[in-house]
C-alpha atoms as a PDB file:
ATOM      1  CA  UNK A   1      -8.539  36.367 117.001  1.00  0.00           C
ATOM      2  CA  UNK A   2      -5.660  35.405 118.950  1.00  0.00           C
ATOM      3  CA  UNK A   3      -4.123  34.233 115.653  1.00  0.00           C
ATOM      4  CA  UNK A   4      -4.033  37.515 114.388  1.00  0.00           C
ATOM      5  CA  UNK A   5      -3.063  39.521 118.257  1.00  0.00           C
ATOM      6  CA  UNK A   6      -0.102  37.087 117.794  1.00  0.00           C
ATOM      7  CA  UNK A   7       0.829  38.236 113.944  1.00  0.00           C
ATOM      8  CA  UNK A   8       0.366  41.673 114.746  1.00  0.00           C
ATOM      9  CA  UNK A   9       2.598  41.344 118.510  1.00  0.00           C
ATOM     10  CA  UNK A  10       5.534  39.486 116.236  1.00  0.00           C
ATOM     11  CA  UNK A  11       5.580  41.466 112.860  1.00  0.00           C
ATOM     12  CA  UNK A  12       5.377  44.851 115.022  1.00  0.00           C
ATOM     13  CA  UNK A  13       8.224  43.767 116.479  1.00  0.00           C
ATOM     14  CA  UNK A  14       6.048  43.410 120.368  1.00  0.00           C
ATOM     15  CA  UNK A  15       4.536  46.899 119.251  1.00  0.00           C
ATOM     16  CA  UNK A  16       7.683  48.504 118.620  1.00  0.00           C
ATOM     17  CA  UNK A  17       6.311  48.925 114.911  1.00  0.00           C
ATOM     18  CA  UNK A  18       3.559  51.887 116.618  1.00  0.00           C
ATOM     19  CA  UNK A  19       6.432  53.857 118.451  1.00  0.00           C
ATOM     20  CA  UNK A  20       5.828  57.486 116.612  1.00  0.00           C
ATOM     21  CA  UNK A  21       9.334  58.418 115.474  1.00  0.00           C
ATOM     22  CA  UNK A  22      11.804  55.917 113.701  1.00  0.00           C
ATOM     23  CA  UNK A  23       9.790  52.773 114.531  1.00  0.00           C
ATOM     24  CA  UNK A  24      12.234  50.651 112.262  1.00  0.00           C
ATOM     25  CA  UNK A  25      15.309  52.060 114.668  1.00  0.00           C
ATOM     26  CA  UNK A  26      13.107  50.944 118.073  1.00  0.00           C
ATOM     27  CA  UNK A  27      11.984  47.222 116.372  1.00  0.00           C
ATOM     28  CA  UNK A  28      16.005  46.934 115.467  1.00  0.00           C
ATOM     29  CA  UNK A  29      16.997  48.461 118.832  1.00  0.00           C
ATOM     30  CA  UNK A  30      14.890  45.536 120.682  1.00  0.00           C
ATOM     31  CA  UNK A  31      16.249  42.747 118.297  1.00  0.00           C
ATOM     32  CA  UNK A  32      19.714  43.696 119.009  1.00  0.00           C
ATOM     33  CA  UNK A  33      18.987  43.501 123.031  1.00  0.00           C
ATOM     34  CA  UNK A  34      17.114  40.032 122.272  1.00  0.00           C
ATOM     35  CA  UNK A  35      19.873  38.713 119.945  1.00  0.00           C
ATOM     36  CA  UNK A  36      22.525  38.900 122.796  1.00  0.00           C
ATOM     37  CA  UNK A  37      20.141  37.161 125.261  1.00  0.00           C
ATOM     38  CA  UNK A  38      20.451  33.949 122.769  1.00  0.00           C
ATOM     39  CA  UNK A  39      22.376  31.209 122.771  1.00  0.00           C
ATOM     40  CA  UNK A  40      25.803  31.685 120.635  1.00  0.00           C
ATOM     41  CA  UNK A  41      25.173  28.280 119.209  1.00  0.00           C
ATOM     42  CA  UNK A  42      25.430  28.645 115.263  1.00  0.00           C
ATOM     43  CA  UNK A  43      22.629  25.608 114.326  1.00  0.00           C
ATOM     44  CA  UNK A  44      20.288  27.592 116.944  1.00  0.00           C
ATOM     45  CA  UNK A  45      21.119  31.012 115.561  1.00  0.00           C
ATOM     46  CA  UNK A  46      20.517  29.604 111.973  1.00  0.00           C
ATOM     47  CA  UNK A  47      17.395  28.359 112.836  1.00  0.00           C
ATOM     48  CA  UNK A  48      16.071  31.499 114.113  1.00  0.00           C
ATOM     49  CA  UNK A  49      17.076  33.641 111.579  1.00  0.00           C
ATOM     50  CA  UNK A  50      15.902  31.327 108.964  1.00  0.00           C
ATOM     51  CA  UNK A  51      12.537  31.420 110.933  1.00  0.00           C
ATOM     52  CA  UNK A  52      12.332  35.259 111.124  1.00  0.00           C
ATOM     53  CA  UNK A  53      12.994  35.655 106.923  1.00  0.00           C
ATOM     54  CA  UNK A  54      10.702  32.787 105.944  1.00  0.00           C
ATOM     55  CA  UNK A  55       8.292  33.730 108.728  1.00  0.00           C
ATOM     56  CA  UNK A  56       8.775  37.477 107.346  1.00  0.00           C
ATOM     57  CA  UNK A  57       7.922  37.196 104.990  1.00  0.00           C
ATOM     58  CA  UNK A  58       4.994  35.325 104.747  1.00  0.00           C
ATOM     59  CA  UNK A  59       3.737  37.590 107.923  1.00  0.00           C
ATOM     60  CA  UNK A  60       4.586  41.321 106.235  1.00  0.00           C
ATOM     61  CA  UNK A  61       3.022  40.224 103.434  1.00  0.00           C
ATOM     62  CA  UNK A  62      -0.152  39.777 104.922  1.00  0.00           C
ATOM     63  CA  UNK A  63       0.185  42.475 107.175  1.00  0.00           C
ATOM     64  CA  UNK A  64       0.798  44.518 104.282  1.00  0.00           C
ATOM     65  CA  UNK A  65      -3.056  42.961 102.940  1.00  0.00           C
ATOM     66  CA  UNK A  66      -4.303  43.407 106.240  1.00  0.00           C
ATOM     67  CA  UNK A  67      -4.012  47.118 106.988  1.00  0.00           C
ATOM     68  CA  UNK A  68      -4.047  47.853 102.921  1.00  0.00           C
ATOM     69  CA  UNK A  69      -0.930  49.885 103.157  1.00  0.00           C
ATOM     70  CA  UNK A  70       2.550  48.817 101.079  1.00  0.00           C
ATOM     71  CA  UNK A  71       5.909  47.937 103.582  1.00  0.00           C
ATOM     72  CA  UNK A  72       3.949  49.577 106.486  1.00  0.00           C
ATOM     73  CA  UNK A  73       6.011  50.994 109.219  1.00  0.00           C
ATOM     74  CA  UNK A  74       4.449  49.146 111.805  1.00  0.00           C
ATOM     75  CA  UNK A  75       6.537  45.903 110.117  1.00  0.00           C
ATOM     76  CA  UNK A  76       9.090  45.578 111.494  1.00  0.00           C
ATOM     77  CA  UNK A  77       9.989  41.648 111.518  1.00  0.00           C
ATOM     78  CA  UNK A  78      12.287  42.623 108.615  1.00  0.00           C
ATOM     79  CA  UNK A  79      14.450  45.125 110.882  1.00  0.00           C
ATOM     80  CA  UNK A  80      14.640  42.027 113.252  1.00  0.00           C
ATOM     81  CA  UNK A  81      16.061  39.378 111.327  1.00  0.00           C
ATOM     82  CA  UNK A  82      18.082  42.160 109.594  1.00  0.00           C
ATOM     83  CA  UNK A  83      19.945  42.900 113.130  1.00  0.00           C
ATOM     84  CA  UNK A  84      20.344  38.802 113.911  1.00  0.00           C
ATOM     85  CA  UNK A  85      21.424  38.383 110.626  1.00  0.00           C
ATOM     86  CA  UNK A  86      23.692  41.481 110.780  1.00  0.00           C
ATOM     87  CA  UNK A  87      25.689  40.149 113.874  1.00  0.00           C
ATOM     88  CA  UNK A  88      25.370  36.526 112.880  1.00  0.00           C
ATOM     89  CA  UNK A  89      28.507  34.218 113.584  1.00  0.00           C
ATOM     90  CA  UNK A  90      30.939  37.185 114.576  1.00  0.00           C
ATOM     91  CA  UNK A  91      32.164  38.047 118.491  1.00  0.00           C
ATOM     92  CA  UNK A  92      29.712  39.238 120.821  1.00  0.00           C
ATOM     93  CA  UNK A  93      30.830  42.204 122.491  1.00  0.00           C
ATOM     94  CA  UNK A  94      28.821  45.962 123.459  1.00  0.00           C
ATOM     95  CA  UNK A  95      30.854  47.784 120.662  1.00  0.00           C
ATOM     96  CA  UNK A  96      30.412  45.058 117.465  1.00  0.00           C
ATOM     97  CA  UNK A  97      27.110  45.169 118.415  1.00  0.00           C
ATOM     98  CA  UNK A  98      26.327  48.870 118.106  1.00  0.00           C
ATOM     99  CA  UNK A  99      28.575  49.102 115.188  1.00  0.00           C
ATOM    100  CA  UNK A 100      26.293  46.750 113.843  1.00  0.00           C
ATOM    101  CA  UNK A 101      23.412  48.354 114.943  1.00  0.00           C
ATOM    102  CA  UNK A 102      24.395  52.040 113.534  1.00  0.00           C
ATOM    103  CA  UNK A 103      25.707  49.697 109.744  1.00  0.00           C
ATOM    104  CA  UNK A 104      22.699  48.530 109.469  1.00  0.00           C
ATOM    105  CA  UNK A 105      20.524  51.048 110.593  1.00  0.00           C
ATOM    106  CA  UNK A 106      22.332  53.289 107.766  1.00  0.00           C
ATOM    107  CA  UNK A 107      22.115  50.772 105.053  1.00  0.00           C
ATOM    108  CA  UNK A 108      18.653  50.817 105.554  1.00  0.00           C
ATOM    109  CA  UNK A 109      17.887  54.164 105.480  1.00  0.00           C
ATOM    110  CA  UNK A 110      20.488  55.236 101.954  1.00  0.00           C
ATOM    111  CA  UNK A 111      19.608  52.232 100.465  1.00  0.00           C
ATOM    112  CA  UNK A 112      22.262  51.434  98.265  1.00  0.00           C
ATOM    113  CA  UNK A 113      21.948  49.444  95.104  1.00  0.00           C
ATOM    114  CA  UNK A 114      19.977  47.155  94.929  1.00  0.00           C
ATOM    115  CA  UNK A 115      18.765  47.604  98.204  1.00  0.00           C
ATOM    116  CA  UNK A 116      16.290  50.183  96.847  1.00  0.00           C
ATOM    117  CA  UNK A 117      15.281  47.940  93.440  1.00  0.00           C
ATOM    118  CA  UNK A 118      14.832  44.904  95.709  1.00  0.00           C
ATOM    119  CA  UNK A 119      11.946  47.119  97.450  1.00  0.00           C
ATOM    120  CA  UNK A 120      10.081  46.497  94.397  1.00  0.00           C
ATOM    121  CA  UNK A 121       9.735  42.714  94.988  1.00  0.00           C
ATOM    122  CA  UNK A 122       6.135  41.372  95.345  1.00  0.00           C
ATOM    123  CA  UNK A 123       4.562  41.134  99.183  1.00  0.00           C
ATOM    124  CA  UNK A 124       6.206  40.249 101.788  1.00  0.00           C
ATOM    125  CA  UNK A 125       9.831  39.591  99.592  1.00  0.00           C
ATOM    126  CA  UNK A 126      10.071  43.301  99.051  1.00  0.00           C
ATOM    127  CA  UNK A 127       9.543  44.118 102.492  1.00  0.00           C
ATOM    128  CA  UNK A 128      12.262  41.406 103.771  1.00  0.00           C
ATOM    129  CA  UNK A 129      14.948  41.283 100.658  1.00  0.00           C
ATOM    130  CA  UNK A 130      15.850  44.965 101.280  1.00  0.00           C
ATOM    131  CA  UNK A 131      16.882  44.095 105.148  1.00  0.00           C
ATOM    132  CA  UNK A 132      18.270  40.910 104.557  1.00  0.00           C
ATOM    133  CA  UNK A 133      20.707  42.855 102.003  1.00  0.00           C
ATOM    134  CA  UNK A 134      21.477  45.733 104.115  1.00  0.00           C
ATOM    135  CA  UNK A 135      22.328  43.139 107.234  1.00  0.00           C
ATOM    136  CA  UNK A 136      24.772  41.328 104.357  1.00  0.00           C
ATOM    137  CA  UNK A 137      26.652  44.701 103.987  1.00  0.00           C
ATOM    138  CA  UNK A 138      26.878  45.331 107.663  1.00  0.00           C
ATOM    139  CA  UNK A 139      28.198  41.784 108.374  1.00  0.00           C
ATOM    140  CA  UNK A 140      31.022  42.042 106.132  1.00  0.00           C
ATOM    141  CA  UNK A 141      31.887  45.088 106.908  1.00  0.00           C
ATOM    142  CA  UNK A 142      32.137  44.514 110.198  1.00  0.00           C
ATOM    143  CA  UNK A 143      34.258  41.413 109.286  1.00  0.00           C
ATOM    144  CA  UNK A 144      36.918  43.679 107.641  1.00  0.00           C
ATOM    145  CA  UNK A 145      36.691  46.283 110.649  1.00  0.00           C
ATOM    146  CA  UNK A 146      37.285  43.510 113.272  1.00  0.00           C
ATOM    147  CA  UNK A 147      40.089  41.948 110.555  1.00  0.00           C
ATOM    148  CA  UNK A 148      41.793  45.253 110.726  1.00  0.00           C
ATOM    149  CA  UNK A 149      41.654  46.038 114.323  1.00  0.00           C
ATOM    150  CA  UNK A 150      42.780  42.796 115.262  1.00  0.00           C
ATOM    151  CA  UNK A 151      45.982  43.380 113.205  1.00  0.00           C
ATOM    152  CA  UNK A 152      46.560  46.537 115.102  1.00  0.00           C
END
């Protein structure tokens, strides 16, 4: 029982998964407030995001089995490591982070190739890939928007 409150608490992102509108936005608003409050030590950071995808998707998949419904709203573990992985080893500052925040947000919503295709993966890999993909584009994005600002 408390095995699965604690499942349900972490892959709802501590509930933000049942917020009516744009649950995926709240679970990714809270994981960008939690990823400043951590350490910006890069072994710690790893760890944690490497905890959150493998962790991800062992969790949405069975979430998925538990409630009987495919990439449920409610999980939104995905949208959390997508956010720490989207700001992952670059300054940490108020406006990288909402840039980050708005990327990612809007790479997960279009879906660009093969964000969309990787969907289709089996379990708890489709539910994860598609994050972990859109959080790539974001972080090298914002890589060549702080590049170019800093040569301004």
């Amino acid at each position: 029982m408390v095995k699965k409150w604690l499942e349900i608490t972490i892959g709802t992102g501590f509930f933000t998964g049942y917020l009516p509108l744009a649950p995926a936005t709240w679970g990714s608003g809270l994981a960008l407030l939690v990823f400043f409050l951590i350490p910006k030590i890069i072994w710690l950071q790893s760890i944690i995001i490497l905890f959150f995808f493998f962790y991800g998707v062992y969790l949405s998949g069975r979430l998925e089995k538990m409630w009987g419904e495919r990439d449920a709203k409610r999980i939104v573990i995905d949208e959390v490591c997508g956010i720490f992985l989207s700001l992952f080893l670059l300054p940490w500052n108020w406006k990288v982070g909402v840039a980050g925040f708005l990327l990612f947000r809007l790479f997960d919503i279009v879906k660009p190739f093969p964000i969309r295709r990787s969907q289709k993966l089996p379990g708890g890999w489709g539910i994860m890939i598609d994050d972990v993909i859109a959080a790539f584009y974001t972080n090298i994005i914002l890589r060549i928007i702080i590049w170019i600002a800093s040569g301004l």
